[in-house]
Protein backbone atom coordinates (compact mmCIF):
# COMPACT_ATOMS: atom_id res chain seq x y z
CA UNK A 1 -38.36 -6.72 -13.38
CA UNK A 2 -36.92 -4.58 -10.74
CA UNK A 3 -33.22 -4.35 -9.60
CA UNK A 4 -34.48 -6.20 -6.17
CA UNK A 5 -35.81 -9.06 -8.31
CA UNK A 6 -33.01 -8.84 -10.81
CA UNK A 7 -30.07 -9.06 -8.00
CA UNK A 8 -32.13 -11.67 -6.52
CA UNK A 9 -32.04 -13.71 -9.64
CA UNK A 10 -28.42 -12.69 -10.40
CA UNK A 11 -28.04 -13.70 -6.50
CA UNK A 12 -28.53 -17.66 -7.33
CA UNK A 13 -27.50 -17.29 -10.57
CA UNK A 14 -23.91 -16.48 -9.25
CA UNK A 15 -24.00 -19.02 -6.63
CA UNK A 16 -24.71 -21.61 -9.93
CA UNK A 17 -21.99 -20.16 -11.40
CA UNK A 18 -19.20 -20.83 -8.67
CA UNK A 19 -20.65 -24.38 -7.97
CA UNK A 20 -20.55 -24.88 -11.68
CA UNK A 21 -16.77 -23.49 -11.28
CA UNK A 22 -16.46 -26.23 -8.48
CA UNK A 23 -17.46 -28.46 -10.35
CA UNK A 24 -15.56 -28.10 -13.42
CA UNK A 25 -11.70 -27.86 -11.75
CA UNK A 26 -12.57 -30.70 -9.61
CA UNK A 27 -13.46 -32.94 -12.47
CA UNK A 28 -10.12 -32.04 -13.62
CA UNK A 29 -11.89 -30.39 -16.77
CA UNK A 30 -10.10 -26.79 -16.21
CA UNK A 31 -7.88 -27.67 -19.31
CA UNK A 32 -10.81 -29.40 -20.94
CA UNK A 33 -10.86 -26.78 -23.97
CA UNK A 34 -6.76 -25.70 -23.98
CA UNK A 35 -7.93 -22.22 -25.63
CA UNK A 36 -10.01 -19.50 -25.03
CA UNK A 37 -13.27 -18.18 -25.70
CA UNK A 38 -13.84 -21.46 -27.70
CA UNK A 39 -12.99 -25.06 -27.46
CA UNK A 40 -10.30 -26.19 -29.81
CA UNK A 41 -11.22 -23.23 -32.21
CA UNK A 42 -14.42 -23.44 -31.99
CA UNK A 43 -17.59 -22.39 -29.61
CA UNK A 44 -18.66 -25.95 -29.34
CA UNK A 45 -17.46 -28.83 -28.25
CA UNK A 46 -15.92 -30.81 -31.94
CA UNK A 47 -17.84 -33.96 -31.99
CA UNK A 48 -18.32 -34.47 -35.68
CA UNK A 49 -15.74 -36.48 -37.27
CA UNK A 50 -14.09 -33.45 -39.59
CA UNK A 51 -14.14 -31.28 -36.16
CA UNK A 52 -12.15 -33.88 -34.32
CA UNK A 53 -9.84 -33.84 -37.10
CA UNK A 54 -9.26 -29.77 -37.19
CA UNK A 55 -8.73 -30.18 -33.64
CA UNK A 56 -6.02 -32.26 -33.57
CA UNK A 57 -4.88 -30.87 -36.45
CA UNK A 58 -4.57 -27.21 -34.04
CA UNK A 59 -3.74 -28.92 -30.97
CA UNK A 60 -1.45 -31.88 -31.79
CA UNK A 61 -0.79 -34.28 -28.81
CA UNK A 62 -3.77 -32.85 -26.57
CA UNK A 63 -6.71 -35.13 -26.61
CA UNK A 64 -10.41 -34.40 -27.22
CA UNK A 65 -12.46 -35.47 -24.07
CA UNK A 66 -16.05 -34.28 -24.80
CA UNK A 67 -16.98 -34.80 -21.33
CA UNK A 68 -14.31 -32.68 -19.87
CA UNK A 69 -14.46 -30.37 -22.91
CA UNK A 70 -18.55 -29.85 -22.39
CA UNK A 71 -17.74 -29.17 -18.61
CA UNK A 72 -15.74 -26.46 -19.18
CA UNK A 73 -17.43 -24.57 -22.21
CA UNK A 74 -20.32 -25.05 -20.17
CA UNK A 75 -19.37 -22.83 -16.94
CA UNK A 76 -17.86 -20.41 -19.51
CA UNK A 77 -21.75 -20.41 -21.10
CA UNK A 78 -23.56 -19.63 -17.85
CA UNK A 79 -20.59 -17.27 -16.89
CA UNK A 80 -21.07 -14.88 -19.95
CA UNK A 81 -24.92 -14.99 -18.79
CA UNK A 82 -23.68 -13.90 -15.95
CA UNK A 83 -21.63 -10.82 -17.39
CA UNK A 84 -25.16 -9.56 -19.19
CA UNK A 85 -26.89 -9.98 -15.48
CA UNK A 86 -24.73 -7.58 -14.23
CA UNK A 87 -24.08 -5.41 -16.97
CA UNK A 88 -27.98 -4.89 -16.70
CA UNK A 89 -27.97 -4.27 -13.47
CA UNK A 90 -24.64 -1.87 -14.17
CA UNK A 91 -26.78 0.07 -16.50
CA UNK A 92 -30.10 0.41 -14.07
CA UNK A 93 -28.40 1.39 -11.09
CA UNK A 94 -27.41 4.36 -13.54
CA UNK A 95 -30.71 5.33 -14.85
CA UNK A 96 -32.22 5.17 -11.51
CA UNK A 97 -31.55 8.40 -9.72
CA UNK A 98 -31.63 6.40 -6.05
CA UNK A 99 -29.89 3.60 -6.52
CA UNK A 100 -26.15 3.33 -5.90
CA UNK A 101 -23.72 4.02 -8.22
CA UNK A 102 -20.45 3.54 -6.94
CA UNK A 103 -20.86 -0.19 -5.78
CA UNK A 104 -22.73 -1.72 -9.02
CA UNK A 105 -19.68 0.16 -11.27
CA UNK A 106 -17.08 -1.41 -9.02
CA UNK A 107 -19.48 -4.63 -9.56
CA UNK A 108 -19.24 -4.40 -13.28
CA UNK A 109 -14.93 -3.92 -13.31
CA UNK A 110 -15.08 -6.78 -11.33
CA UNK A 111 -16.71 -9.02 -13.57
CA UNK A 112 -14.63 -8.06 -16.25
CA UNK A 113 -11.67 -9.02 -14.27
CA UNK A 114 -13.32 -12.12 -13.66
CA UNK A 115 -13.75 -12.92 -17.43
CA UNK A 116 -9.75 -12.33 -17.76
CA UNK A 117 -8.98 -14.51 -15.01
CA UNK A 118 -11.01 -17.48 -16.35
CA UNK A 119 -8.93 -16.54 -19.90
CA UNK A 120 -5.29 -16.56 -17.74
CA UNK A 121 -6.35 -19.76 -16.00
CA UNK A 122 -6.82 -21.74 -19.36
CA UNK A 123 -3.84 -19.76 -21.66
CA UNK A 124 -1.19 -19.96 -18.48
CA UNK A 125 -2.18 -24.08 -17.89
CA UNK A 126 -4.33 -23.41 -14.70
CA UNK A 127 -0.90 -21.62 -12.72
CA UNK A 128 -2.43 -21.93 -9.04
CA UNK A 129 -2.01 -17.68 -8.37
CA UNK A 130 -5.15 -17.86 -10.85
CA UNK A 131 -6.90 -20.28 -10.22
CA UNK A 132 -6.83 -19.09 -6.88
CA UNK A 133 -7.37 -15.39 -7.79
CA UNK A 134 -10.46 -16.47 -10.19
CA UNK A 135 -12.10 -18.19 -7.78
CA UNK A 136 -11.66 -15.38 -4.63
CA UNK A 137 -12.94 -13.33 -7.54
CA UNK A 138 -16.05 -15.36 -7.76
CA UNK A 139 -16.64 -14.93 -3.90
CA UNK A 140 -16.10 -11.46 -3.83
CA UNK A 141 -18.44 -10.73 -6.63
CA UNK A 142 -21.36 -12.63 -5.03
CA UNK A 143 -20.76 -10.44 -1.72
CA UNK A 144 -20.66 -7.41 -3.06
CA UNK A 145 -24.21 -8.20 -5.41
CA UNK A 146 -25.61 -9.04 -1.47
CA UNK A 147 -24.21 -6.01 -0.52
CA UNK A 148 -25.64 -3.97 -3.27
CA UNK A 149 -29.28 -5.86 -2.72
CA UNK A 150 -29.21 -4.72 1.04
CA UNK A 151 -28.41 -1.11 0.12
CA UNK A 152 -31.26 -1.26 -2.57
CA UNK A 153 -33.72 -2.64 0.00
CA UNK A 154 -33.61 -0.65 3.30
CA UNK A 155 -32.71 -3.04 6.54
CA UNK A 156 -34.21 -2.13 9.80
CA UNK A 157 -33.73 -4.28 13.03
CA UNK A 158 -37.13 -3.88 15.03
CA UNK A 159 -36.29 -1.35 18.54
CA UNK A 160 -32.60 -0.88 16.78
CA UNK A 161 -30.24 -3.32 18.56
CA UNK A 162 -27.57 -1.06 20.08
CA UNK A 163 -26.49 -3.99 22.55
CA UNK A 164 -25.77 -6.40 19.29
CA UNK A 165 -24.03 -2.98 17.49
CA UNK A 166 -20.80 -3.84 20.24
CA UNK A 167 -20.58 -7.03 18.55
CA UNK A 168 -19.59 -5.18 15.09
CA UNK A 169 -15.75 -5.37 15.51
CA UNK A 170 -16.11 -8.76 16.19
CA UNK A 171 -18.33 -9.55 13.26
CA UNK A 172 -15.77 -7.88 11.43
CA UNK A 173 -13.24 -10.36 12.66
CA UNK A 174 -14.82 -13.00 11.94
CA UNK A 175 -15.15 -12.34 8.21
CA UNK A 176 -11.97 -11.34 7.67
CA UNK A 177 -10.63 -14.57 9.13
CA UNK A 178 -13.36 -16.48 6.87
CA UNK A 179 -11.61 -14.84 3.68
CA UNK A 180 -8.70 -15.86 4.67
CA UNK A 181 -10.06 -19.52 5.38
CA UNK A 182 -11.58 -19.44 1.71
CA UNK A 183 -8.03 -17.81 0.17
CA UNK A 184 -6.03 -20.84 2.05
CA UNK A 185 -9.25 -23.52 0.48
CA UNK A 186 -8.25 -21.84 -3.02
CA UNK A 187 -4.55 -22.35 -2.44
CA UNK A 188 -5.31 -25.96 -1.36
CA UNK A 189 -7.82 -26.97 -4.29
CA UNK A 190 -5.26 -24.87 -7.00
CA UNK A 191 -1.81 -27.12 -5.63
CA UNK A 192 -4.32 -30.11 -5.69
CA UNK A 193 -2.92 -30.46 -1.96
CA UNK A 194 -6.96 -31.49 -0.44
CA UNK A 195 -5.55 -35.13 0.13
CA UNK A 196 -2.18 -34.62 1.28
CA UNK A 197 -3.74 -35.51 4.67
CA UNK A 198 -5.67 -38.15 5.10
CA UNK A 199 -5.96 -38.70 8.94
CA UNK A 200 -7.28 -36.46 11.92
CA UNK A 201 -7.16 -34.69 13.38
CA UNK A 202 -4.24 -32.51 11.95
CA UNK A 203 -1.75 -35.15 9.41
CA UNK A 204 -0.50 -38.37 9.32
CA UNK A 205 3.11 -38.57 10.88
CA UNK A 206 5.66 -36.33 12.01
CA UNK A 207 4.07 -33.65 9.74
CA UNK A 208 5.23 -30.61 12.01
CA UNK A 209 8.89 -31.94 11.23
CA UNK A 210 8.65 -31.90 7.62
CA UNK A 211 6.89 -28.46 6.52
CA UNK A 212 7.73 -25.79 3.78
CA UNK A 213 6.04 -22.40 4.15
CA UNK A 214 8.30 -21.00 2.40
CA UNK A 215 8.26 -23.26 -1.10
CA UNK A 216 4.40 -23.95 -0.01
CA UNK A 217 3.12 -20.40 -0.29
CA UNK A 218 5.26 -18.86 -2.83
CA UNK A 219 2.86 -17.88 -5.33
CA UNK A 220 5.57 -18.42 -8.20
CA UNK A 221 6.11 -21.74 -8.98
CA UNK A 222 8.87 -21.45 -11.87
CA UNK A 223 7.97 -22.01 -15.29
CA UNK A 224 5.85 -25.54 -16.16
CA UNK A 225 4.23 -27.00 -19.57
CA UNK A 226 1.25 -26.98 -17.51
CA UNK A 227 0.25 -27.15 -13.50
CA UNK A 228 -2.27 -29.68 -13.72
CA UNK A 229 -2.34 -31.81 -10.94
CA UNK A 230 0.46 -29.98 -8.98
CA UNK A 231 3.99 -29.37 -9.84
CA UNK A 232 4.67 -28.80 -5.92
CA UNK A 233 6.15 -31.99 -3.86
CA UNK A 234 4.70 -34.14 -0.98
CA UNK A 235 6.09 -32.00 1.56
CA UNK A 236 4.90 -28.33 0.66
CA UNK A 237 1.70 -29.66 -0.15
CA UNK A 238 1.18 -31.02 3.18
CA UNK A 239 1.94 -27.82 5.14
CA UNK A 240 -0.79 -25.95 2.46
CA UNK A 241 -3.06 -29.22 4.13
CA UNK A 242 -2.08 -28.20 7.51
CA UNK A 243 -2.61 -24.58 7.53
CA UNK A 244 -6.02 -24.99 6.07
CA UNK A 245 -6.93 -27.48 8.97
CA UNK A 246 -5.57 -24.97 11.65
CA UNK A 247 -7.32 -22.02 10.05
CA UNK A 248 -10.34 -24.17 9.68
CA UNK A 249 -9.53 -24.78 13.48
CA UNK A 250 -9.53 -20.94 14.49
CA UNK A 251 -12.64 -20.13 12.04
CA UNK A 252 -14.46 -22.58 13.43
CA UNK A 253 -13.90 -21.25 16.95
CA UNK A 254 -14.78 -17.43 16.27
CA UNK A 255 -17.61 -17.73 14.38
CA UNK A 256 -19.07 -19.98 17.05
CA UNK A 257 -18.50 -17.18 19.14
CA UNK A 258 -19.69 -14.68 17.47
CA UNK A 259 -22.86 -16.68 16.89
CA UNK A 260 -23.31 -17.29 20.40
CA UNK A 261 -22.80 -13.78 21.64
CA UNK A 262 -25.85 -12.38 18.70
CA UNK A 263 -27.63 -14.70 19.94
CA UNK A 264 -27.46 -14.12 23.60
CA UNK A 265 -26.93 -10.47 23.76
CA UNK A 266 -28.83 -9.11 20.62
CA UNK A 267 -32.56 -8.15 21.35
CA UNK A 268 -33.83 -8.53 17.50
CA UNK A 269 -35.08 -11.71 16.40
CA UNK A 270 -33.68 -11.24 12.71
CA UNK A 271 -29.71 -11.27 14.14
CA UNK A 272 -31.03 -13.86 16.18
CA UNK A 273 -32.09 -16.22 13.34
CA UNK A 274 -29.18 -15.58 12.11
CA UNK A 275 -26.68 -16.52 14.38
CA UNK A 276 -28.45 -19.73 13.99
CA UNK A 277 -27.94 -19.97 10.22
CA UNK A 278 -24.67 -19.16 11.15
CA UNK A 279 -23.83 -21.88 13.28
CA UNK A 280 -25.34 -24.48 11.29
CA UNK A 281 -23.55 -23.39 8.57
CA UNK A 282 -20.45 -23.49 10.24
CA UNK A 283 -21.27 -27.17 11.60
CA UNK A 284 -22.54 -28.56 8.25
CA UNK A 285 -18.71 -26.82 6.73
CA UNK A 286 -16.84 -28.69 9.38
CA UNK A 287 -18.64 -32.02 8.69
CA UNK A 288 -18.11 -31.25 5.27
CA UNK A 289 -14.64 -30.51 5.31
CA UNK A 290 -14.11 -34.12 7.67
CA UNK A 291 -16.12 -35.87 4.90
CA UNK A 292 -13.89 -34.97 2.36
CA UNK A 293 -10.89 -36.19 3.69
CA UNK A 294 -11.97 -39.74 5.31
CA UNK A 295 -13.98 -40.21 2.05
CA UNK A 296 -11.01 -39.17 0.08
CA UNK A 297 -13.13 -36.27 -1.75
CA UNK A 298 -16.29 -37.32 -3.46
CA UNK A 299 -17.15 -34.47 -5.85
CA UNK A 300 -20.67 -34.13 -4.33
CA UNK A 301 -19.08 -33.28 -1.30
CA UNK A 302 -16.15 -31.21 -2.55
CA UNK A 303 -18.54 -29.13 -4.43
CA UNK A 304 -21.41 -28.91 -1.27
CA UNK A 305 -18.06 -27.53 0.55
CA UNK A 306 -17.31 -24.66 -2.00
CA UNK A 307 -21.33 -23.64 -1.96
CA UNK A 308 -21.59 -23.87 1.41
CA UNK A 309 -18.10 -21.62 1.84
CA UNK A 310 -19.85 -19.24 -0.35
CA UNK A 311 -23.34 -19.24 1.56
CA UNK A 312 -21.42 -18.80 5.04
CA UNK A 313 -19.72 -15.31 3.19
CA UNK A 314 -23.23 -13.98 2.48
CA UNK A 315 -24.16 -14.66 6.13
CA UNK A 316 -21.46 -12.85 7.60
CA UNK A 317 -21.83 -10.18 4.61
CA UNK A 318 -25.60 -9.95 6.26
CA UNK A 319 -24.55 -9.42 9.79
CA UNK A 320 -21.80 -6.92 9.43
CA UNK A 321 -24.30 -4.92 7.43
CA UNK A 322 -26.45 -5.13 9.95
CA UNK A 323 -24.39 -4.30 12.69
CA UNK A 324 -23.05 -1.66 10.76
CA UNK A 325 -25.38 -0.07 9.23
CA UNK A 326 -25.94 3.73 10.31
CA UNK A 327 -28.87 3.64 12.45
């Protein structure tokens, strides 16, 4: 298999792996094994009667849930398949005299960090700086193994689309402010703040009376037995709420833009399609996002809003490449 194929693969294979992610914190299964590499000691799940035992016996007062417990050891399976993906893909890059080398080294660091961060979010009780930082980790990795496919597999726009090229600093915009969107989502999801509004069109209330940026985005929280389920109050959850629906707000309205100006002004039909993916993607996130808080997050569609986060990255990974690209 070639690196194209093997990035492809690696490609959905990460996407798996953050939806898997998704999945796991919010079943509320982050804490489902309370050590790490293993599971109560072991690299199973105890189910037999004498393994139930041991594991009480090591972690007295924390109870076995297998479901939980299989959740978790489960994302940490598919993860470490993940680490040999790009460790392979780490070593061909080398071997290769063509291929990058710079990008698919910073690739493999990465994924190393990644594997401590998943260790620090189970040993330090899921503090939300980590869980946060682990899963921006996640999203960063997947852009840069899109980034490293495009330089592997040259990208030409047919006629070379200098009008769309004015769009770049715009483009570039427009991601940035999307990372930031996905940073304040992270914040939200790790302070379990996703339902400390449940009305529309901002909050329920005199919200804009009662916020807390300050205790809301301090990213030390003091000292807790554990920071499951939150240790922040009502209040400073809320304004973490709010400033994820006003960022979702401003996203919203520059990527819109963006799409509409590629498509209006750009000559090649690939940027074209694209600012079409792009705006669906952006209108299937903001129905998602609404979903989830007059349904009062269903997993499905707490998890469908992570993936499609992720997806919207790689799009706007694609276009900046595109636009700036050296001709």
């Amino acid at each position: 298999m070639g690196i194209q194929n093997l990035l492809r693969v690696t490609l959905v294979f990460t996407l798996c792996v953050i939806l898997m992610g998704a999945y796991t914190r919010l079943s509320d299964a982050g804490l489902g094994c309370p050590d790490w590499p293993g599971c109560y000691g072991m690299m199973k799940v105890p189910s037999q009667h004498s393994e139930l035992m041991q594991a009480q016996d090591a972690f007295p007062g924390q109870e076995v849930e297998p479901k939980k417990a299989w959740l978790e050891m489960i994302h940490r399976y598919i993860a470490g398949a993940l680490g040999l993906l790009v460790l392979i893909i780490f070593i061909l890059c080398l071997k290769k005299l063509d291929a990058p080398k710079k990008l698919p080294t910073f690739i493999a660091i990465l994924i190393l960090f990644q594997a401590a961060l998943g260790m620090w979010t189970v040993t330090m009780k899921l503090m939300p700086i980590v869980v946060m930082s682990h899963l921006i980790g996640g999203f960063a990795l997947i852009s840069l193994l899109l980034l490293l496919y495009l330089r592997t597999k040259p990208l030409r726009i047919p006629g070379g689309d200098f009008v769309a090229r004015r769009l770049a600093p715009l483009a570039l915009t427009g991601m940035g402010v999307l990372i930031l969107q996905i940073i304040l989502g992270g914040w939200t999801s790790s302070n379990y703040a996703a339902l400390a509004c449940t009305s529309l069109p901002i909050c329920e209330g005199n919200w804009y009376q009662n916020l807390q940026p300050a205790q809301a985005f301090n990213p030390f929280q003091g000292t807790h037995e554990t920071y499951e389920f939150g240790v922040l109050d009502y209040y400073s959850r809320m304004t973490i709420h709010v400033a994820h629906r006003f960022g979702a707000i401003l996203t919203t309205g520059i990527l819109l833009w963006l799409a509409y100006k590629l498509f209006t002004q750009s000559q090649s039909a690939l940027l074209k399609r694209a600012s079409l993916v792009l705006t669906g993607l952006v209108v299937l996130q903001v129905a998602l996002g609404i979903s989830n808080v007059v349904l009062h997050l269903p997993l499905g569609i707490a998890v469908s809003h992570n993936g499609g986060a992720a997806i919207l990255l790689l799009t706007l990974v694609f276009i900046n490449y595109a636009l700036w690209r050296k001709a």
